[in-house]
Protein backbone atom coordinates (compact mmCIF):
# COMPACT_ATOMS: atom_id res chain seq x y z
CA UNK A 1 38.66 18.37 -24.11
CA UNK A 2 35.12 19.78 -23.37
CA UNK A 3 33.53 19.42 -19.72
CA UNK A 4 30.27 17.89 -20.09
CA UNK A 5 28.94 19.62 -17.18
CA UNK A 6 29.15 23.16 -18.29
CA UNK A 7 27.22 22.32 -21.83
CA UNK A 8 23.33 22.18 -22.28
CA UNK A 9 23.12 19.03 -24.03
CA UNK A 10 20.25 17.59 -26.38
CA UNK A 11 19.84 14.04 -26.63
CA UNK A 12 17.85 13.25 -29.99
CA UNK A 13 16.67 9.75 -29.51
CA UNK A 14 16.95 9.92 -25.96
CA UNK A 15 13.93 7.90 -25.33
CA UNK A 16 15.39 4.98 -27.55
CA UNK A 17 17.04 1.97 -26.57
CA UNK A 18 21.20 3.87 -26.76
CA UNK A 19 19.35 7.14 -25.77
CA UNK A 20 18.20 5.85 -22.23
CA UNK A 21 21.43 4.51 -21.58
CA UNK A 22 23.55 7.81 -22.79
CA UNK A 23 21.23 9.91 -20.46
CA UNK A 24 21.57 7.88 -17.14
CA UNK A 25 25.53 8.10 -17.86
CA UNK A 26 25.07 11.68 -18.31
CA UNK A 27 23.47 12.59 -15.37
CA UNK A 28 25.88 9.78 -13.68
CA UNK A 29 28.71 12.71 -14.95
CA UNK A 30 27.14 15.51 -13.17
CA UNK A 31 25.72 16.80 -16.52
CA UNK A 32 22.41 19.09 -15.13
CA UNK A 33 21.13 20.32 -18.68
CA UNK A 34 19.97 17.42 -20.15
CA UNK A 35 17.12 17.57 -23.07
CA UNK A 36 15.70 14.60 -24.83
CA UNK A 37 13.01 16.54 -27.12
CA UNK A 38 10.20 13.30 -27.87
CA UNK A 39 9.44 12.36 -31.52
CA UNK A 40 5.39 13.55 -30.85
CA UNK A 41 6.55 17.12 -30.11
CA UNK A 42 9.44 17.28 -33.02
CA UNK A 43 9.02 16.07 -36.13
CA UNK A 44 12.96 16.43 -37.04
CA UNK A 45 12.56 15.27 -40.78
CA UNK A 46 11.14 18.78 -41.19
CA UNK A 47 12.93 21.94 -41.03
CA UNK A 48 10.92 23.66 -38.98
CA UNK A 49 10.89 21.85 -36.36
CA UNK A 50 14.55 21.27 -36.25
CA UNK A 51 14.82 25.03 -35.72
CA UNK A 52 11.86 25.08 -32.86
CA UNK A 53 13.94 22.55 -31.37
CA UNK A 54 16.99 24.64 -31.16
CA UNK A 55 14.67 27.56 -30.12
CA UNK A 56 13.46 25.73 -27.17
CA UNK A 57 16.46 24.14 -25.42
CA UNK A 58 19.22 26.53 -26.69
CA UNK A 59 22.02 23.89 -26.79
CA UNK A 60 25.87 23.90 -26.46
CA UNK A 61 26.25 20.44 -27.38
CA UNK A 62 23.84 18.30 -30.12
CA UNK A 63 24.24 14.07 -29.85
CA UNK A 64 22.56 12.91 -32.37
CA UNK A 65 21.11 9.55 -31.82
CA UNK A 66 17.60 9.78 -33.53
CA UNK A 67 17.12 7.17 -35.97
CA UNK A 68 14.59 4.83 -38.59
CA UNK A 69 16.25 1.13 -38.02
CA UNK A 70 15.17 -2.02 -38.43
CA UNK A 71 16.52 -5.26 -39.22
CA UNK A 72 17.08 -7.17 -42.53
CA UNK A 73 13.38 -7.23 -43.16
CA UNK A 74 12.73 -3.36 -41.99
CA UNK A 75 15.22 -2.41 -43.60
CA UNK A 76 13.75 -4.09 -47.41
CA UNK A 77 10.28 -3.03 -46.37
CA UNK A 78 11.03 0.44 -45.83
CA UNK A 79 14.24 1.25 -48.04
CA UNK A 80 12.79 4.76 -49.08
CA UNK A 81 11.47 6.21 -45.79
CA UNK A 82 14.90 5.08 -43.85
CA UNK A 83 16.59 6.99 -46.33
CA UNK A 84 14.74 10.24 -46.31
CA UNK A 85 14.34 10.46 -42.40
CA UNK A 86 17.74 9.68 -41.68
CA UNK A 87 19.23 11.98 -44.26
CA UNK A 88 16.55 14.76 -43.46
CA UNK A 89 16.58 14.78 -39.84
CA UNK A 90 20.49 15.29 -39.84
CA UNK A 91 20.46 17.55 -42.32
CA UNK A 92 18.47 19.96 -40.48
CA UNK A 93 20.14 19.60 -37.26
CA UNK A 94 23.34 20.09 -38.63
CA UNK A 95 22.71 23.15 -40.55
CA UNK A 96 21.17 24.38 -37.81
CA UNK A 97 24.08 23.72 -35.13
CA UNK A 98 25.76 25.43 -38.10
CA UNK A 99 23.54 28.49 -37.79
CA UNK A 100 23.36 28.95 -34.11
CA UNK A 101 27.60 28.06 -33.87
CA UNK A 102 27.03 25.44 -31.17
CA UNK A 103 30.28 23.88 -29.22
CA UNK A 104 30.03 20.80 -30.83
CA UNK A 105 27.49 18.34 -32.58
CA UNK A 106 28.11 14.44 -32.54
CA UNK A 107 26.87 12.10 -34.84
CA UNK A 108 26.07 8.40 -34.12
CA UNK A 109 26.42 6.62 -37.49
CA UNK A 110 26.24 3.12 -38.47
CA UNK A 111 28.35 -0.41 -38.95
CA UNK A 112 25.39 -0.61 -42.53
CA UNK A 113 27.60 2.34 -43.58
CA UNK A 114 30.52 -0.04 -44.67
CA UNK A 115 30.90 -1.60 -48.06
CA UNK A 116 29.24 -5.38 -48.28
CA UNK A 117 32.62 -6.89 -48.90
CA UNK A 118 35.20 -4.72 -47.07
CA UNK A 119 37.61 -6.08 -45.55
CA UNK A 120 37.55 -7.95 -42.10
CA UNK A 121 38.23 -6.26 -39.74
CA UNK A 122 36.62 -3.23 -41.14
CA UNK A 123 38.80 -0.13 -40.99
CA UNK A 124 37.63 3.51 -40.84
CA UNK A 125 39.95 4.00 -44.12
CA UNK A 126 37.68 1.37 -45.76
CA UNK A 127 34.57 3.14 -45.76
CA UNK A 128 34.32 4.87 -48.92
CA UNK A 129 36.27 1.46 -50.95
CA UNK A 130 32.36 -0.15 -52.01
CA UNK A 131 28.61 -0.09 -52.05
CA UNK A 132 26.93 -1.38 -48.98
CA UNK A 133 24.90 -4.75 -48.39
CA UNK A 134 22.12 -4.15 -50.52
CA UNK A 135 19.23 -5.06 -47.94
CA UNK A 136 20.51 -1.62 -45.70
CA UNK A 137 22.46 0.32 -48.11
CA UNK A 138 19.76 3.33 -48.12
CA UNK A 139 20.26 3.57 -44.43
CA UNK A 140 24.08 3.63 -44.11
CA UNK A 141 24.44 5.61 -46.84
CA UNK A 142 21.96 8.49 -45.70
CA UNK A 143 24.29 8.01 -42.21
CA UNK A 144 27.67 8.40 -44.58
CA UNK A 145 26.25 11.02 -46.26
CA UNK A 146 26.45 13.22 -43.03
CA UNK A 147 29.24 12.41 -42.35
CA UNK A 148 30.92 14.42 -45.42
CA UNK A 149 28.34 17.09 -44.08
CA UNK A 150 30.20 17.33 -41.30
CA UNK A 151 33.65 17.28 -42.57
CA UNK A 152 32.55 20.13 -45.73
CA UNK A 153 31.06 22.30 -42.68
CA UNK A 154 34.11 21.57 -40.75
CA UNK A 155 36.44 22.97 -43.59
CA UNK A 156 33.78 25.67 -44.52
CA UNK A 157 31.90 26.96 -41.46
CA UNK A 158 34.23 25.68 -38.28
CA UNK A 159 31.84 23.76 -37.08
CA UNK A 160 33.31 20.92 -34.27
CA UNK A 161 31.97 17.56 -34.55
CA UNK A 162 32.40 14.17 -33.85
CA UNK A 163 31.17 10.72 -35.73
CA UNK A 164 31.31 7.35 -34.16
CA UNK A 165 30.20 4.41 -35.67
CA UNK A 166 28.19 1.40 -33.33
CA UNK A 167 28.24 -1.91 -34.27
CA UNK A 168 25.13 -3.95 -33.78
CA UNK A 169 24.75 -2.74 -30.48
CA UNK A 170 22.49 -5.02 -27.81
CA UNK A 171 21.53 -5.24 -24.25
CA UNK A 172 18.63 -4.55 -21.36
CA UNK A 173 15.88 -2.50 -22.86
CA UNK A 174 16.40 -3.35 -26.34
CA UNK A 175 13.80 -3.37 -28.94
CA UNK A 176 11.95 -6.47 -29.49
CA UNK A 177 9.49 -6.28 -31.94
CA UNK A 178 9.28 -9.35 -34.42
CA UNK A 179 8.99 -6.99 -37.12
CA UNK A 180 11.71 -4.53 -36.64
CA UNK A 181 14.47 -6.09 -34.14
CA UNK A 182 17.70 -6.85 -34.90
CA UNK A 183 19.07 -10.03 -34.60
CA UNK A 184 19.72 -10.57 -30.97
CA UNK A 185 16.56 -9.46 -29.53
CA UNK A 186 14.53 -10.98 -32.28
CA UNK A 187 16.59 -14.30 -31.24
CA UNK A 188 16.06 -13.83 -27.50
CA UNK A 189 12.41 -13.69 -28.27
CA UNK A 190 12.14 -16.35 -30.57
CA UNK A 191 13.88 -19.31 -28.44
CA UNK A 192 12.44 -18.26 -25.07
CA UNK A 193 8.81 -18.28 -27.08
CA UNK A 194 9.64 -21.76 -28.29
CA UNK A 195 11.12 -22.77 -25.12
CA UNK A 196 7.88 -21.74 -23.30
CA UNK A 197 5.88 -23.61 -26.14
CA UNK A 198 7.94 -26.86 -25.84
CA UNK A 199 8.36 -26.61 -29.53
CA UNK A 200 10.35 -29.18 -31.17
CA UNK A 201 12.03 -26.83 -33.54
CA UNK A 202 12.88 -23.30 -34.40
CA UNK A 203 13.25 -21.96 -37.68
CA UNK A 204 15.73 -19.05 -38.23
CA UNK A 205 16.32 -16.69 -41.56
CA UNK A 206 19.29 -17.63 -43.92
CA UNK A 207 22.15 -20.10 -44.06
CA UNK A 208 23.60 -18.86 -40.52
CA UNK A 209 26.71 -18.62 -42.22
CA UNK A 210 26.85 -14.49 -42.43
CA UNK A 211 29.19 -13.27 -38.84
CA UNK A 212 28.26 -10.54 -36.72
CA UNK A 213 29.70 -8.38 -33.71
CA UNK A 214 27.67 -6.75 -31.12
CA UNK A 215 28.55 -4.50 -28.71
CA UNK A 216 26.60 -3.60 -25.46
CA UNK A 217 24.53 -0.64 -24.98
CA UNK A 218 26.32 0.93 -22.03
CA UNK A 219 29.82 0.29 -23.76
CA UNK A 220 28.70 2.30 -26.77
CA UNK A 221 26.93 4.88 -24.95
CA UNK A 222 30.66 5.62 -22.97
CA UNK A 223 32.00 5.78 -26.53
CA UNK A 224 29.78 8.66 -27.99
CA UNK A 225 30.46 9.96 -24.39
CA UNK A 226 34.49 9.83 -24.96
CA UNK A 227 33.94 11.14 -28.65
CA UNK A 228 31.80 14.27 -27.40
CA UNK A 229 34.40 15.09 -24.91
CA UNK A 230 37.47 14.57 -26.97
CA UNK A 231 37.09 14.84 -30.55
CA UNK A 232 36.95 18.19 -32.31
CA UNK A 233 36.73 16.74 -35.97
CA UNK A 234 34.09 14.54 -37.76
CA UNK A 235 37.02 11.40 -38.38
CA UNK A 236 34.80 8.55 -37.95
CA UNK A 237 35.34 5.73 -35.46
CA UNK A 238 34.42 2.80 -34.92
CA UNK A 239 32.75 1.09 -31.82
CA UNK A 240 33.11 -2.20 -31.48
CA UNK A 241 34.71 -5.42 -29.34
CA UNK A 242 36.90 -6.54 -32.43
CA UNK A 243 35.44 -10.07 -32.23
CA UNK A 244 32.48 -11.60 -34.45
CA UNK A 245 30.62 -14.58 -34.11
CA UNK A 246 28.64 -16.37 -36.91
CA UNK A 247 24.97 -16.65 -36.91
CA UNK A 248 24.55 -20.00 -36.46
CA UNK A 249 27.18 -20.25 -33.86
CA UNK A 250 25.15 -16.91 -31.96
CA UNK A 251 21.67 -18.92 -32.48
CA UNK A 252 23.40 -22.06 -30.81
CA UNK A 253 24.54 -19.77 -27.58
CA UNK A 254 21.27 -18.05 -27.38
CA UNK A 255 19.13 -21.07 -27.10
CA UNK A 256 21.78 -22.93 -24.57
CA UNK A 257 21.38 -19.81 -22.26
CA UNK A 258 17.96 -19.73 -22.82
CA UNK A 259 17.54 -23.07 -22.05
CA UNK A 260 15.90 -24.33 -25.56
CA UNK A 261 16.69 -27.91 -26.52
CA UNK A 262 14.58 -28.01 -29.59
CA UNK A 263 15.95 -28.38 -32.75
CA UNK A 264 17.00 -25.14 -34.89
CA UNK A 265 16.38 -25.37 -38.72
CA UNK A 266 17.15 -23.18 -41.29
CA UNK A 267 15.47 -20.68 -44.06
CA UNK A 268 18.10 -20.41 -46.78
CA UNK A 269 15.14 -18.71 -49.01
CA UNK A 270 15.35 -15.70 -46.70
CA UNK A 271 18.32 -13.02 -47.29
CA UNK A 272 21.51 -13.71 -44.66
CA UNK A 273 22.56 -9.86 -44.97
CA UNK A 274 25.91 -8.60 -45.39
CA UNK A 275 28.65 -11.14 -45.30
CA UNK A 276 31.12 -10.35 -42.27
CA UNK A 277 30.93 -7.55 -40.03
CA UNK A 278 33.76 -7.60 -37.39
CA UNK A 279 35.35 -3.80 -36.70
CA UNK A 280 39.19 -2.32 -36.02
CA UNK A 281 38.80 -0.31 -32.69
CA UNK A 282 42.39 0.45 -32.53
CA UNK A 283 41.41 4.18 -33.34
CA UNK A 284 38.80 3.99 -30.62
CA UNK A 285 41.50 3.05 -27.99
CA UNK A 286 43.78 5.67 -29.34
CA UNK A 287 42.18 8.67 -29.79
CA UNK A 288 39.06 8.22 -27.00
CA UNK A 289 41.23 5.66 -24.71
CA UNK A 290 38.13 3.50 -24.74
CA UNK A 291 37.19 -0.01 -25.08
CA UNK A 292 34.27 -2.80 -24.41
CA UNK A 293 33.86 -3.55 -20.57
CA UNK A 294 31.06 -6.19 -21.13
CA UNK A 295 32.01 -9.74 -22.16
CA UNK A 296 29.48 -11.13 -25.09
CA UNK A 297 28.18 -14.01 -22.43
CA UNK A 298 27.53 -11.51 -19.57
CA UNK A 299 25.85 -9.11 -21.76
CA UNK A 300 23.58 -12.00 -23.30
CA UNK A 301 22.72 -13.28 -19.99
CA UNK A 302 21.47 -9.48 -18.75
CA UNK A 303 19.70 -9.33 -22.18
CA UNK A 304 17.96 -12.51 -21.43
CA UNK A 305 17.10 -11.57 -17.55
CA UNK A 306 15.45 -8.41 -18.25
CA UNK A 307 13.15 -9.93 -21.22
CA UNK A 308 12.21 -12.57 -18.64
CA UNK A 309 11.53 -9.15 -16.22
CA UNK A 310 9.11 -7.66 -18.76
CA UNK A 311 7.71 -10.92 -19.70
CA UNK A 312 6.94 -13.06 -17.00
């Protein structure tokens, strides 16, 4: 098990929405070499400046969390670019950990990595049984595709690494942008916009039929935390609270805590995404001894209080 502490650590994506989170429970750990190199200094879909970043802050210990994400419609505006800067960007920073023979480099990967119709409750085992959900299938399978870049340099080079694998993750701080949220933020937004409106109805994408889990942003940040101090080998895990929740039955508890009464209709024209995501976290608990904290409610209810915050 690795001390924290002792490492130099760089946070890619440390300015983002996990990022923030992951470096406030770092420094909560005593962990005094923390670097969180910004997008407008390091373009990390380039090799060179994947190496100048390894020049500057000479690290032990690489968690990656930089990312291109979006939601549904993001994701089928930009299917090309979220595949080339998520594939590039790791694939510099892991040859380069592989170069420089860090202690260990972590990758944060992605529920979009699973196959549209694996089975529910999605296994680790299952990740490799099908093609993913069409709408996000560039960008989980850029993410997968590190991950057997970790396990070849593993086998070939030594290198020590670990791969955990968020589900829709939400919370305080979250991004939410009408044009590239996911679902929870761009939710939040939309009832407490029609609330303040007095609108008579809301209009949501799909059928609401599709289910979802989400997991709160400081539970998954302890889980990459658990993963970089225990694991040794890239076995992906998944993070998750083992529960799901369908869309229309999500839409129904957002607007109650919100406080919307209008009515909410339905866009069946408009794509509901993959199926059923709900994730196995019995892995999680054994080999990290973690698990979610934050009940869905409470975490909503924070969610909801600090958009209020920011938009009074």
């Amino acid at each position: 098990m690795i001390n924290l502490q002792e490492q130099r650590i760089v946070v890619t994506g440390g300015g983002g929405f996990l990022g923030q989170v992951l470096c406030r429970l770092l420094a909560a750990r005593g962990c005094r070499h923390v670097d969180v190199p910004r997008r407008r200094d390091y373009d990390l879909t380039t090799e060179r400046d994947a190496q100048r970043l390894y020049d500057d802050f000479k690290p032990d210990v690489v968690l990656h969390l930089a990312a291109e994400v979006g939601g549904i419609g993001a994701n089928r505006a930009h299917p090309g670019r979220f595949f080339y800067a998520n594939l590039a960007m790791g694939l510099h920073l892991i040859e380069q950990a592989r170069r420089r023979g860090i202690r260990k480099f972590v990758q944060v990967g992605t529920v979009c990595a699973y196959p549209k119709f694996a089975p529910v409750p999605f296994r680790e085992e299952n990740l490799w049984d099908g093609y993913p959900e069409e709408t996000n299938a560039p960008y989980g399978i850029a993410k997968k595709s590190l991950f057997v870049m970790l396990q070849a340099y593993q086998q070939e080079y030594g290198l020590k690494s670990a791969v955990v694998l968020p589900v829709n993750l939400y919370g305080p701080g979250d991004n939410f942008d009408p044009q590239s949220s996911h679902v929870v933020p761009a939710l939040i937004r939309k009832c407490e916009e029609a609330r303040r409106a007095n609108a008579p109805a809301m209009e949501c994408w799909g059928t609401g039929s599709a289910s979802r889990e989400f997991l709160y942003v400081d539970d998954a940040a302890a889980g990459v935390l658990a993963a970089a101090e225990r694991m040794e080998e890239p076995l992906p895990i998944n993070l998750g609270t083992g529960s799901e929740i369908s869309i229309r039955d999500l839409v129904t508890l957002i607007a109650q805590l919100c406080g919307y009464t209008g009515r909410i209709t339905w866009d069946p024209s408009k794509p509901d995404g993959q199926p059923r995501r709900s994730l196995d976290i019995s892995r999680a608990r054994q080999l990290l001894g973690w698990q979610p904290q934050i009940d869905f409610k409470t975490g909503l209810q924070r969610t909801i209080a600090w958009w209020r915050s920011q938009n009074p």
